[in-house]
Protein backbone atom coordinates (compact mmCIF):
# COMPACT_ATOMS: atom_id res chain seq x y z
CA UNK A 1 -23.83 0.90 -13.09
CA UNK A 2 -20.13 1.17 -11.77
CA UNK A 3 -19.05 -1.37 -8.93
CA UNK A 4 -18.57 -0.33 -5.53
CA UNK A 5 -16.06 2.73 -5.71
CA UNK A 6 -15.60 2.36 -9.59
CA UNK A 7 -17.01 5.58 -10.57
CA UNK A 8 -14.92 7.74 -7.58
CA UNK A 9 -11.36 5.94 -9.09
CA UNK A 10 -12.05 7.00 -12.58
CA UNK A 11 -11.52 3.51 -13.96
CA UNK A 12 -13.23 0.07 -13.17
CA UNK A 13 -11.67 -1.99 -10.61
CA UNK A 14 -12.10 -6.07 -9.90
CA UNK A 15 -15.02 -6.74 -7.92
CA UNK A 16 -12.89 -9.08 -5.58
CA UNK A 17 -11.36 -5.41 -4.04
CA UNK A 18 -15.04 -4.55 -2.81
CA UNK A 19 -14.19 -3.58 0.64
CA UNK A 20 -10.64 -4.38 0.32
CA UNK A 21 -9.40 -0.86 -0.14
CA UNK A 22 -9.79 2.45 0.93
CA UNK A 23 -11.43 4.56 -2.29
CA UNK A 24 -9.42 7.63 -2.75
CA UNK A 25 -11.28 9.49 -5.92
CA UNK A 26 -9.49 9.83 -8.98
CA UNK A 27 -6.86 7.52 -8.12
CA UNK A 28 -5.96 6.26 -11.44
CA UNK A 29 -5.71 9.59 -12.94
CA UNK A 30 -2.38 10.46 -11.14
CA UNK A 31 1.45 9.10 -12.47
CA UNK A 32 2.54 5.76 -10.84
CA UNK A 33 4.74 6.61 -7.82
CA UNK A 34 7.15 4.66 -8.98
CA UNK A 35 7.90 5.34 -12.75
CA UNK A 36 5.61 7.81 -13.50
CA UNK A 37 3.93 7.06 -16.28
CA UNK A 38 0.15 8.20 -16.34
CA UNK A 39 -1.66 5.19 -14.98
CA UNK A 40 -5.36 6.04 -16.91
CA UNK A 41 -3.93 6.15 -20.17
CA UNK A 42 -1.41 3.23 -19.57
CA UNK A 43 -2.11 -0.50 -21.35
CA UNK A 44 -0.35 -1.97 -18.06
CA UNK A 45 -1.80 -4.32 -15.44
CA UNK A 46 -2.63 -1.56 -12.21
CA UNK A 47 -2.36 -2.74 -8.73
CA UNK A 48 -4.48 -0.97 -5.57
CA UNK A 49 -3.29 -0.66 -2.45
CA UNK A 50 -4.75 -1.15 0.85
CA UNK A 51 -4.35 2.90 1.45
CA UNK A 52 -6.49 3.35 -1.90
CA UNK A 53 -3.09 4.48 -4.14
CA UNK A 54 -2.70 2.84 -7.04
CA UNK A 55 0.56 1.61 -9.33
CA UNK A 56 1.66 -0.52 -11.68
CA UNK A 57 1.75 -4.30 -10.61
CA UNK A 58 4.79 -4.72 -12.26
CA UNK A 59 6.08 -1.65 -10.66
CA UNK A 60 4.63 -3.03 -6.87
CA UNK A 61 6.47 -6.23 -7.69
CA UNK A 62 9.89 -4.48 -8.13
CA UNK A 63 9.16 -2.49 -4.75
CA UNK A 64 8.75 -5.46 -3.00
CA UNK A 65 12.06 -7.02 -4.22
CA UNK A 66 13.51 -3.95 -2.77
CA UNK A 67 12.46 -5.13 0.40
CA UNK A 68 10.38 -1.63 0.18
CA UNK A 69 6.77 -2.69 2.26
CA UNK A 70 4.93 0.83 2.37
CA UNK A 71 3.09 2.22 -0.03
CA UNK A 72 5.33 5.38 -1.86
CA UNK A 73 2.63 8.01 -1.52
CA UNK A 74 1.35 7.78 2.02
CA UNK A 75 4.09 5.01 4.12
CA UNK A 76 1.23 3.25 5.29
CA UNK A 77 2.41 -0.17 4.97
CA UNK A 78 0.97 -2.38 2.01
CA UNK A 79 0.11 -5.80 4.01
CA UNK A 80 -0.88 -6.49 7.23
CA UNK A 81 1.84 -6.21 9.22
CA UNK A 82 1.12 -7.18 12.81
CA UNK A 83 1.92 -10.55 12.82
CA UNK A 84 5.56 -9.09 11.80
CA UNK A 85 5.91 -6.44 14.11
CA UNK A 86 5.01 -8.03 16.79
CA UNK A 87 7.68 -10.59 16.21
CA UNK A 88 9.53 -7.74 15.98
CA UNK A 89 8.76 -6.00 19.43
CA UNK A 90 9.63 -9.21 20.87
CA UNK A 91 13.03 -9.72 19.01
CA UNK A 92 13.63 -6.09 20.71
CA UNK A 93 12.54 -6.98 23.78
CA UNK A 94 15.00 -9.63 24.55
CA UNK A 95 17.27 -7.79 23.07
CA UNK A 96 17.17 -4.81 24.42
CA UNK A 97 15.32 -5.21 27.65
CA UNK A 98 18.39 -3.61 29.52
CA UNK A 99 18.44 -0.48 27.77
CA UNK A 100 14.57 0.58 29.17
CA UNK A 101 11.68 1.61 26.57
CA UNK A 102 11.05 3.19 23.67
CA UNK A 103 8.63 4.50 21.43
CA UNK A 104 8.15 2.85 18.06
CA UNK A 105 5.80 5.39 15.35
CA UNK A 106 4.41 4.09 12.69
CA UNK A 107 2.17 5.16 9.89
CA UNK A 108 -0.92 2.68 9.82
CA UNK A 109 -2.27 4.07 12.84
């Protein structure tokens, strides 16, 4: 018996994801976004998403020092970024608060 999404990925996936990640099928049979090397077949540690795409860990780690924070497939952003933007909004707010409103778009929604 696969674990919770196992069988829909392709490949087995740590049990501490269960309900940590959105389960897009076949995921691990695609190239990694970032160097594309064919992630079923490849002997390197894999890394999931919160959108469900998956990568190389080592190639998530160089993303991140690249200051790069969504994932390269879909933009949704890879952590939970509330806490930032809405540091953000205010930073903008007193800022900017002279200028009038604007719309911010984003992809997690």
């Amino acid at each position: 018996m696969y674990p919770s999404g196992a069988a829909a990925a392709g490949s087995c996936y740590s049990v501490t994801l269960r309900d940590k990640h959105v389960c897009i099928e076949g995921s691990m049979k695609n190239n990694c976004p970032i160097c594309y090397e064919y992630l079923f077949d490849s002997l390197r540690e894999s890394s999931v998403l919160r959108c469900g795409h998956t990568m190389h860990l080592q190639c998530f780690h160089e993303m991140l020092k690249h200051d790069k924070f969504t994932c390269p497939m879909c933009s949704v952003s890879i952590f939970d970024m509330e806490k930032f933007l809405r540091a953000l909004d205010a930073e903008i707010e007193a800022k900017f608060l002279h200028m009038g409103k604007g719309w911010i778009v984003c992809n997690d929604c």
